[in-house]
Protein backbone atom coordinates (compact mmCIF):
# COMPACT_ATOMS: atom_id res chain seq x y z
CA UNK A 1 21.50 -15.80 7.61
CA UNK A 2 21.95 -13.72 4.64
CA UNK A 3 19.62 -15.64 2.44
CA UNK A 4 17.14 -15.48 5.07
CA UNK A 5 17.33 -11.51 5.44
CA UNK A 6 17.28 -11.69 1.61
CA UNK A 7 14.17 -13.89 1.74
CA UNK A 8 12.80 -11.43 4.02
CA UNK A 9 13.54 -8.11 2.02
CA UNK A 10 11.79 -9.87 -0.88
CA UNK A 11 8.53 -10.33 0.81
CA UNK A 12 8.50 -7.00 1.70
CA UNK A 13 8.91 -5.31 -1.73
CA UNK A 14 6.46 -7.90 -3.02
CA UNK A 15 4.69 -6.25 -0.08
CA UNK A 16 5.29 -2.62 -0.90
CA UNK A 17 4.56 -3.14 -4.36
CA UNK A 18 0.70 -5.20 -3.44
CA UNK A 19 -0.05 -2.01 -0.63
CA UNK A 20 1.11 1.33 -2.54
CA UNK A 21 1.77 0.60 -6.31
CA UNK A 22 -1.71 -1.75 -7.27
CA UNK A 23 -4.67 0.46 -5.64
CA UNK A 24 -6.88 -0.33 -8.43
CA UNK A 25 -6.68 -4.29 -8.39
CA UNK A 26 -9.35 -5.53 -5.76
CA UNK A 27 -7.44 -8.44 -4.06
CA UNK A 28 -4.78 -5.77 -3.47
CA UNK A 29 -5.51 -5.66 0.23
CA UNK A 30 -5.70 -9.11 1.22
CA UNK A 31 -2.61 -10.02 -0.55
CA UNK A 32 -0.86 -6.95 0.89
CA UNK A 33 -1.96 -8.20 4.17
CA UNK A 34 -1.03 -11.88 3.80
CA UNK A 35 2.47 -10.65 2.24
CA UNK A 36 2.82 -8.75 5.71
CA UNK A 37 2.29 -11.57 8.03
CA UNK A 38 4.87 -13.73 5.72
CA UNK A 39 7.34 -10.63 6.76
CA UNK A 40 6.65 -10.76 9.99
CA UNK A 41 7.15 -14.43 10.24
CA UNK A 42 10.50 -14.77 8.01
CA UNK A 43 11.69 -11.49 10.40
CA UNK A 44 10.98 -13.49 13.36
CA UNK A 45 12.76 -16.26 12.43
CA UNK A 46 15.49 -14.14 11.00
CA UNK A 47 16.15 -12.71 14.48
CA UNK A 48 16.01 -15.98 16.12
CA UNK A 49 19.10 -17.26 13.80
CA UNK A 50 20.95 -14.12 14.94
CA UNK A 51 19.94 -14.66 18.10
CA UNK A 52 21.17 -18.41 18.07
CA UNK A 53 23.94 -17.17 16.00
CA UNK A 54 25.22 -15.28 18.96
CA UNK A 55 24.96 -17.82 21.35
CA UNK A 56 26.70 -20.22 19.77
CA UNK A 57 29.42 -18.67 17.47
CA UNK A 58 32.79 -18.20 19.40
CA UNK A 59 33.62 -14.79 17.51
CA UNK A 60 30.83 -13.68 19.32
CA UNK A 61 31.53 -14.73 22.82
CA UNK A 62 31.19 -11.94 25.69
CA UNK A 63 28.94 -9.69 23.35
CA UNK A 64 26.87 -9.85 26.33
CA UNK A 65 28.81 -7.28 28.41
CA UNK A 66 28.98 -5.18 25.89
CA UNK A 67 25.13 -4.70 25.62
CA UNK A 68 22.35 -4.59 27.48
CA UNK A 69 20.89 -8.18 27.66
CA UNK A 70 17.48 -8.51 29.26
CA UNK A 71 15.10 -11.48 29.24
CA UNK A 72 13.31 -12.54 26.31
CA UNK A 73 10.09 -10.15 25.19
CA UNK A 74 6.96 -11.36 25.51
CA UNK A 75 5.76 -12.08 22.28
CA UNK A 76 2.92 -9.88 21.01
């Protein structure tokens, strides 16, 4: 899990760097906006490993009455 939220920080200072720090390079903005969909894809998955991650680990068993647990969200 850690490499993945690693993965996923990179993307987003490759992101960061492509949206605020290159406003004079013209393929700025589609890169930026590729580089966002990759984050929003590796932060998907990244909560779907924690959210397996909880299911399945023992240390983790009964987290459930200690938070509110509703069904899934409807993806977007």
């Amino acid at each position: 899990m850690q490499r993945k939220s690693n993965e996923c920080a990179e993307i987003w200072n490759q992101w960061y760097e492509w949206r605020y720090n290159r406003p004079e390079d013209p393929l700025a903005p589609s890169v930026a906006r590729e580089l966002r969909y990759q984050w929003g894809e590796c932060c998907i998955e990244l909560g779907d490993m924690v959210q397996e991650t909880l299911r399945t680990d023992p240390h983790y068993k009964g987290w459930e009455k200690l938070v509110r647990v509703d069904k899934k969200p409807k993806p977007r």
